[in-house]
N, C-alpha and C. Protein backbone atom coordinates (compact mmCIF):
# COMPACT_ATOMS: atom_id res chain seq x y z
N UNK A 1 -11.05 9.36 17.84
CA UNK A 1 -10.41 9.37 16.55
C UNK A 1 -10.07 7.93 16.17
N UNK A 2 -10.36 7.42 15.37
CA UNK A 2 -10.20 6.26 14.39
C UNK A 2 -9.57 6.39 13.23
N UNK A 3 -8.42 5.28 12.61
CA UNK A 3 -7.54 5.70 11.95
C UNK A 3 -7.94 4.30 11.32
N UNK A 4 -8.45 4.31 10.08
CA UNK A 4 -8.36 3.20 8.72
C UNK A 4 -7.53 3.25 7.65
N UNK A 5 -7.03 2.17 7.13
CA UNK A 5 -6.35 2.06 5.67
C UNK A 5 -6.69 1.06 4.87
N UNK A 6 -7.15 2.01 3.91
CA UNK A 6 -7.39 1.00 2.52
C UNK A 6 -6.31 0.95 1.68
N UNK A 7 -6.22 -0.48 0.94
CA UNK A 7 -5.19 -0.93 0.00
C UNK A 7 -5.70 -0.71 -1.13
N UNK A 8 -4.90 -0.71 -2.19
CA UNK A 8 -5.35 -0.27 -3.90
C UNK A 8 -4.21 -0.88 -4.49
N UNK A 9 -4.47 -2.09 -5.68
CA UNK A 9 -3.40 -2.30 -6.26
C UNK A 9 -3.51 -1.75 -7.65
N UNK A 10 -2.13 -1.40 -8.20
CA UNK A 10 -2.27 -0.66 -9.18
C UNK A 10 -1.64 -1.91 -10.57
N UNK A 11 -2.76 -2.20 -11.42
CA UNK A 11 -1.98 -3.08 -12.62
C UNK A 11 -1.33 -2.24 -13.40
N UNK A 12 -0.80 -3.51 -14.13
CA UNK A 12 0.03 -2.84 -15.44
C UNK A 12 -0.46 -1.77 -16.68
N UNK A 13 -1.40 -1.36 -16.26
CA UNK A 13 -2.35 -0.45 -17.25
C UNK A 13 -2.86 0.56 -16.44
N UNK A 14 -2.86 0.48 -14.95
CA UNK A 14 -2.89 1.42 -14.51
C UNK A 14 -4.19 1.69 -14.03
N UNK A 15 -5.20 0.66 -14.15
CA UNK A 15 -6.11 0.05 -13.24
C UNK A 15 -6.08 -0.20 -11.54
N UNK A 16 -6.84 0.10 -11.15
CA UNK A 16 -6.86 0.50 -9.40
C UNK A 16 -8.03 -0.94 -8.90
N UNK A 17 -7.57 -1.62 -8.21
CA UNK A 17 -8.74 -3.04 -7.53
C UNK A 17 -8.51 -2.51 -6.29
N UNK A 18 -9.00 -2.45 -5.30
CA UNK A 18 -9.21 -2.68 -4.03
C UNK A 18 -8.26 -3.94 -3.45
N UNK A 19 -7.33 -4.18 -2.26
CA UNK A 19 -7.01 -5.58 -2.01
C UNK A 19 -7.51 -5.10 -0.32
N UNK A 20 -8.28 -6.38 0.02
CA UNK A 20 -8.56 -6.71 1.69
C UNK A 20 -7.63 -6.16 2.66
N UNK A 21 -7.44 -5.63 3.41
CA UNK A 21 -6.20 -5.10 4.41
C UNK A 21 -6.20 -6.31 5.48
N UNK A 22 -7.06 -7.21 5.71
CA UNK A 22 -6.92 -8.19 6.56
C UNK A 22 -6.00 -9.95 5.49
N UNK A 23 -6.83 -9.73 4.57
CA UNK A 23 -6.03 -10.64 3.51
C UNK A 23 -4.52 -10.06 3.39
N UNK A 24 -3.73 -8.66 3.00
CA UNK A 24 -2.25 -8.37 3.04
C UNK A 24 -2.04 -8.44 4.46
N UNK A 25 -2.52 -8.17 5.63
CA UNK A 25 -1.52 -8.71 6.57
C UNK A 25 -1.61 -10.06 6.95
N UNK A 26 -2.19 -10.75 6.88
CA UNK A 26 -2.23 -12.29 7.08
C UNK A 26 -1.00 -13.36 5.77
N UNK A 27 -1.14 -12.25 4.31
CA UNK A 27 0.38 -12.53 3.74
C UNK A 27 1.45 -12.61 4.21
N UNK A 28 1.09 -10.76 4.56
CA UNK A 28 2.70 -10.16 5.70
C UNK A 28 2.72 -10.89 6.70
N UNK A 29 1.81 -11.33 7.56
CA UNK A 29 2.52 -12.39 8.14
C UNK A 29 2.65 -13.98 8.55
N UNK A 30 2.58 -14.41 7.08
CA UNK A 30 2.74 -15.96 6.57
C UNK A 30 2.03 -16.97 7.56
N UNK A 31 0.63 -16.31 7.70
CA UNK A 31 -0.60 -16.67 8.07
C UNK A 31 -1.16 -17.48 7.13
N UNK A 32 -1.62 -16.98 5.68
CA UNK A 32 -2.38 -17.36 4.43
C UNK A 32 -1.91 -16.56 3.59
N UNK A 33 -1.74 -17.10 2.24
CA UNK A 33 -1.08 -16.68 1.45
C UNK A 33 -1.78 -15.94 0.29
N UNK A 34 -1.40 -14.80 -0.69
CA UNK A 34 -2.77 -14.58 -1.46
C UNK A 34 -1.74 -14.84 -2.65
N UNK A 35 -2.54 -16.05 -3.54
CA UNK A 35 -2.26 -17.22 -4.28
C UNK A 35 -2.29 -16.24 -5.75
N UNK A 36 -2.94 -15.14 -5.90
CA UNK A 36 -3.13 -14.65 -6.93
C UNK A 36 -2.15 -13.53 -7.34
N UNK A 37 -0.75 -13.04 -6.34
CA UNK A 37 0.26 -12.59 -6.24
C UNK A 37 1.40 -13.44 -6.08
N UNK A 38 1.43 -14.51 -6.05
CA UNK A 38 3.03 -15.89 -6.07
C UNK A 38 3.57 -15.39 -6.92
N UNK A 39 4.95 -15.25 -6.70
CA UNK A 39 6.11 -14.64 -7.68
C UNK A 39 5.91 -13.34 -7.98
N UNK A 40 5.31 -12.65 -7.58
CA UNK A 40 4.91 -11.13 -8.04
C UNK A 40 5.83 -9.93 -7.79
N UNK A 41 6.01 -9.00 -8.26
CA UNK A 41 6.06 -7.76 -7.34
C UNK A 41 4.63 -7.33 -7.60
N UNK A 42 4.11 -6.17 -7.33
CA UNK A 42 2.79 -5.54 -7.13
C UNK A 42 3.09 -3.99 -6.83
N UNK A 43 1.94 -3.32 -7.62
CA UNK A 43 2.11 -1.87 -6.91
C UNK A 43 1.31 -1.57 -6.28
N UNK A 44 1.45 -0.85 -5.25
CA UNK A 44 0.67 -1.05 -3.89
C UNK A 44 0.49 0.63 -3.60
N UNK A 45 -0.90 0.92 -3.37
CA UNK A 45 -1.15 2.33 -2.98
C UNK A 45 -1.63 2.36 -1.39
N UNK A 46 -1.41 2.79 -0.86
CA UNK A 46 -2.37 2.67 1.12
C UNK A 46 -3.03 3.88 0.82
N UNK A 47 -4.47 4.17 1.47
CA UNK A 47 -4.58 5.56 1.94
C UNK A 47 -5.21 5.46 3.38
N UNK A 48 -4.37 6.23 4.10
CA UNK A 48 -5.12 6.80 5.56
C UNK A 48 -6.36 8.01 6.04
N UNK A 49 -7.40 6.93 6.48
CA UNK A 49 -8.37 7.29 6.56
C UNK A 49 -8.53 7.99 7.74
N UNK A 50 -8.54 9.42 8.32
CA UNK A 50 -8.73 9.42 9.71
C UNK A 50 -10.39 9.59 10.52
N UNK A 51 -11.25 9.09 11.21
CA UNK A 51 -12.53 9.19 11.60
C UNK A 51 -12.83 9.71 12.53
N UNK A 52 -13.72 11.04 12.65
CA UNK A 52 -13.77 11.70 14.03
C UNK A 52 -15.23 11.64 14.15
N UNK A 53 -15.78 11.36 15.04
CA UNK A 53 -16.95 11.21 15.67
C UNK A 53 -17.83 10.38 14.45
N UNK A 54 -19.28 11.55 14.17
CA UNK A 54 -20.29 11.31 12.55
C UNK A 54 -19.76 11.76 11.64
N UNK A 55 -18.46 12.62 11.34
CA UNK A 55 -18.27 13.22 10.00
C UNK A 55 -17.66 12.46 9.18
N UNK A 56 -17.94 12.66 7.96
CA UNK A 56 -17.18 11.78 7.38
C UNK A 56 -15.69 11.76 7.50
N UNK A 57 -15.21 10.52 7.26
CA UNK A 57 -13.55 10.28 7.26
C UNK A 57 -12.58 11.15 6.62
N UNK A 58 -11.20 11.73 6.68
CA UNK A 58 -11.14 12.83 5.95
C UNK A 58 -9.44 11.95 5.35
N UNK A 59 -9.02 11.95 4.28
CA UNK A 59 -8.38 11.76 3.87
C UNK A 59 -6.99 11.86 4.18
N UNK A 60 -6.05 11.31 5.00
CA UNK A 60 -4.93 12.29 5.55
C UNK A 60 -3.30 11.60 5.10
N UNK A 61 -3.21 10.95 4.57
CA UNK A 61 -1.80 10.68 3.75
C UNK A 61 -2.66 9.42 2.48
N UNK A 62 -1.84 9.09 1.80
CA UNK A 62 -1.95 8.72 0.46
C UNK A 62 -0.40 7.86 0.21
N UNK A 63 0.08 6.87 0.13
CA UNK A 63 1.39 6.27 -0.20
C UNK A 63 1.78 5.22 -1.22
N UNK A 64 2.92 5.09 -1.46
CA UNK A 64 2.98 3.71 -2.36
C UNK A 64 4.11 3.07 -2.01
N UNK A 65 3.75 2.11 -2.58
CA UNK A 65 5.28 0.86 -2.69
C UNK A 65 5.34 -0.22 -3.07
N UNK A 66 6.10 -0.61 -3.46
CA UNK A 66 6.54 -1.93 -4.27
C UNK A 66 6.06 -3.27 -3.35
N UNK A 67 5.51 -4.14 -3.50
CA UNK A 67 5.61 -5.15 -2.36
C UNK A 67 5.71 -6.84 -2.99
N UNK A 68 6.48 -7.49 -2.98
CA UNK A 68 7.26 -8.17 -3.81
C UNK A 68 6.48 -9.58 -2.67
N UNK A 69 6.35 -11.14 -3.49
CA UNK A 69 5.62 -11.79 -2.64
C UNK A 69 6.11 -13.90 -3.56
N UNK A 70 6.47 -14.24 -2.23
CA UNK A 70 7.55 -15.35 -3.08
C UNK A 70 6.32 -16.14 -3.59
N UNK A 71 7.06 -17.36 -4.16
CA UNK A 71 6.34 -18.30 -4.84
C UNK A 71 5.18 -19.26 -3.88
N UNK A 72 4.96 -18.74 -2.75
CA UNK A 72 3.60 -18.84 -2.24
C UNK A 72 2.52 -18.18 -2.44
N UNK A 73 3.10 -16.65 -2.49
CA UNK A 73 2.11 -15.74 -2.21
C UNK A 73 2.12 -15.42 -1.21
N UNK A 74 3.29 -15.23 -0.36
CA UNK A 74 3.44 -14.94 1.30
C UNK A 74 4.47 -13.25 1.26
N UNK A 75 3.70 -12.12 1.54
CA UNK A 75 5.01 -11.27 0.98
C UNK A 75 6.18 -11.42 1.73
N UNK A 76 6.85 -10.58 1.02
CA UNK A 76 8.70 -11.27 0.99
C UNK A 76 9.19 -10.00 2.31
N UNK A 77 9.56 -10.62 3.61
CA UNK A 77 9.45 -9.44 4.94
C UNK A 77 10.53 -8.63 4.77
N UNK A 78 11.57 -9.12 4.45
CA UNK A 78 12.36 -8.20 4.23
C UNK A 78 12.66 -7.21 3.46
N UNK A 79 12.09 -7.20 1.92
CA UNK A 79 11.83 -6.45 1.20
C UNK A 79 10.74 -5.21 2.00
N UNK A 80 9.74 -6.09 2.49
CA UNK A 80 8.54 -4.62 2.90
C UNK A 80 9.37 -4.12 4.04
N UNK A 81 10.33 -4.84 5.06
CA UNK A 81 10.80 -3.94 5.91
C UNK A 81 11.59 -2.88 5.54
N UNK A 82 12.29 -2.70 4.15
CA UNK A 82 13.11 -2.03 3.43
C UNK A 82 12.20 -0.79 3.20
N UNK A 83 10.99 -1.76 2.78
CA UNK A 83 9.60 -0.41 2.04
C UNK A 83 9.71 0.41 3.28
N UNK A 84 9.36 0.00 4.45
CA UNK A 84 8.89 0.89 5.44
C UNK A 84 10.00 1.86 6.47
N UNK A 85 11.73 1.17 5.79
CA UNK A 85 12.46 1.49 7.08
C UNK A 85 12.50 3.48 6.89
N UNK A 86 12.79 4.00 7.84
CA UNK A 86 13.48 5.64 6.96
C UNK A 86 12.32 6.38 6.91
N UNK A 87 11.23 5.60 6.63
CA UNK A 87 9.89 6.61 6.05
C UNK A 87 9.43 7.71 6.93
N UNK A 88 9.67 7.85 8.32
CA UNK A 88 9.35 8.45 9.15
C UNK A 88 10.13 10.01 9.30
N UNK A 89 11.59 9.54 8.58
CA UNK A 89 12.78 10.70 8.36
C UNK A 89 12.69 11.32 7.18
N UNK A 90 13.66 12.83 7.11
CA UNK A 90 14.04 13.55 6.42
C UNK A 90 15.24 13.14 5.93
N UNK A 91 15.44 11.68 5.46
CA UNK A 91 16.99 11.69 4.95
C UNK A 91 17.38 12.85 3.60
N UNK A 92 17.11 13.17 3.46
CA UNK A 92 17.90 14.14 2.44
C UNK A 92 17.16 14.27 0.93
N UNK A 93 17.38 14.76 -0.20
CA UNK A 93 17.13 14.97 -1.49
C UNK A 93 17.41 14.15 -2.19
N UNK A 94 18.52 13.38 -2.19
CA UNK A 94 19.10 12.59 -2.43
C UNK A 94 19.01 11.11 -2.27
N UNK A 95 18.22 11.12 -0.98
CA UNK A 95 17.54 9.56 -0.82
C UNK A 95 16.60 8.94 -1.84
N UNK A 96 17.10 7.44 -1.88
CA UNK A 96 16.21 7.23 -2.27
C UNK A 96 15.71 5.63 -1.94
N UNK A 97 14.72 5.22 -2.12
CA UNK A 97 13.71 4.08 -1.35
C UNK A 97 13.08 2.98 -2.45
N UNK A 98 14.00 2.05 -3.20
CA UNK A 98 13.74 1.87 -4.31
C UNK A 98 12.10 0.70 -4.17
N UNK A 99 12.01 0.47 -3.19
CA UNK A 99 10.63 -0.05 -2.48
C UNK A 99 9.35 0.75 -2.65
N UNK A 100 9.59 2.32 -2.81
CA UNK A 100 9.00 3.31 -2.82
C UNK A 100 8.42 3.80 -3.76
N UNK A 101 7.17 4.32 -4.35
CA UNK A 101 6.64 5.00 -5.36
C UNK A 101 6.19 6.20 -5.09
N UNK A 102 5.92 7.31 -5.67
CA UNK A 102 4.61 8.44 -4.71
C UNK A 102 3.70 8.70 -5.75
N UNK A 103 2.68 8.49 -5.65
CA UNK A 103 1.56 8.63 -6.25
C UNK A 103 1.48 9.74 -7.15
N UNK A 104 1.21 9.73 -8.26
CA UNK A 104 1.09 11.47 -8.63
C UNK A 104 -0.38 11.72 -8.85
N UNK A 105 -0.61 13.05 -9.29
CA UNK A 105 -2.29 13.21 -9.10
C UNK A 105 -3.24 12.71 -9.80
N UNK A 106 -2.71 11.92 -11.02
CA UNK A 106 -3.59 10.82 -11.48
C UNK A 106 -3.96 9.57 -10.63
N UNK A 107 -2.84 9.42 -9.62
CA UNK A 107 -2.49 7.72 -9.17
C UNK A 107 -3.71 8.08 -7.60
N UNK A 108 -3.43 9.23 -7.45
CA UNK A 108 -4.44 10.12 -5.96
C UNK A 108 -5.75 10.05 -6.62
N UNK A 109 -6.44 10.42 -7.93
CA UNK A 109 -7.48 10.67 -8.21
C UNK A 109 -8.37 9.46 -8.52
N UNK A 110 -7.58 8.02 -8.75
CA UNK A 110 -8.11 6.91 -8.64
C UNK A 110 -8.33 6.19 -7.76
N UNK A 111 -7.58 6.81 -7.02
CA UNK A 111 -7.49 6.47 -5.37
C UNK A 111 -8.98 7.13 -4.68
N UNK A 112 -8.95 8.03 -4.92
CA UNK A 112 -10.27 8.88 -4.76
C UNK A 112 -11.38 8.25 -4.98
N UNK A 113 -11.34 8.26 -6.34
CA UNK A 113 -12.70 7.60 -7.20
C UNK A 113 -12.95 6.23 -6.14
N UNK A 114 -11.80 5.13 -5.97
CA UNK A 114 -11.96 4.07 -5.43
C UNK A 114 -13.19 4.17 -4.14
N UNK A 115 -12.59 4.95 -3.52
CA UNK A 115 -12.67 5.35 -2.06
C UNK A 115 -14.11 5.72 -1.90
N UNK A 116 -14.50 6.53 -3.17
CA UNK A 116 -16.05 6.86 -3.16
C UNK A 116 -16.81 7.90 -2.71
């Protein structure tokens, strides 16, 4: 079993690009900077790819979040550690993750299309 994730940034119109997953962690970790996000926030979609043997990959979570990136272009760690802390729990109805977005089935279906 093999587990991939592709990135998707979402513009202000609601346009879906592809971003490198080796280019955002080398941001995340103030390796190289991606120059075309300095000062940004960004909306950020992941999807998890899971791979079993020849079949194709099967789609198995879908996420979002805010990911905010200083005047380098280096994202900002503490903010994404915020994105990611909790995510694993049931805090309540009431929680909320202002780092956080959830895709709705338009934001999934471009995600889709992307994916191919």
């Amino acid at each position: 079993m093999e587990i991939d994730i592709r990135l998707f940034v979402f513009d202000d119109e609601g346009k879906v690009f592809p971003l490198d997953k080796k280019r955002f962690d080398a941001a995340a970790e103030h390796r190289e900077p991606l120059t075309e996000y300095k000062g940004q926030c960004i909306k950020l979609a992941g999807a998890m790819l899971l791979r079993q043997g020849e079949q194709p990959p099967t789609v198995e979570e879908i996420y979002g979040q805010y990911v905010y990136f200083d005047d380098e272009g280096f994202v900002d760690e503490e903010k994404l550690a915020a994105a990611t802390r909790h995510t694993d729990k049931d805090l309540g109805r009431d929680y909320h993750n202002e780092f956080l977005w959830v895709p709705d089935e338009a934001d999934i279906a471009k995600i889709m299309a992307a994916l191919g």
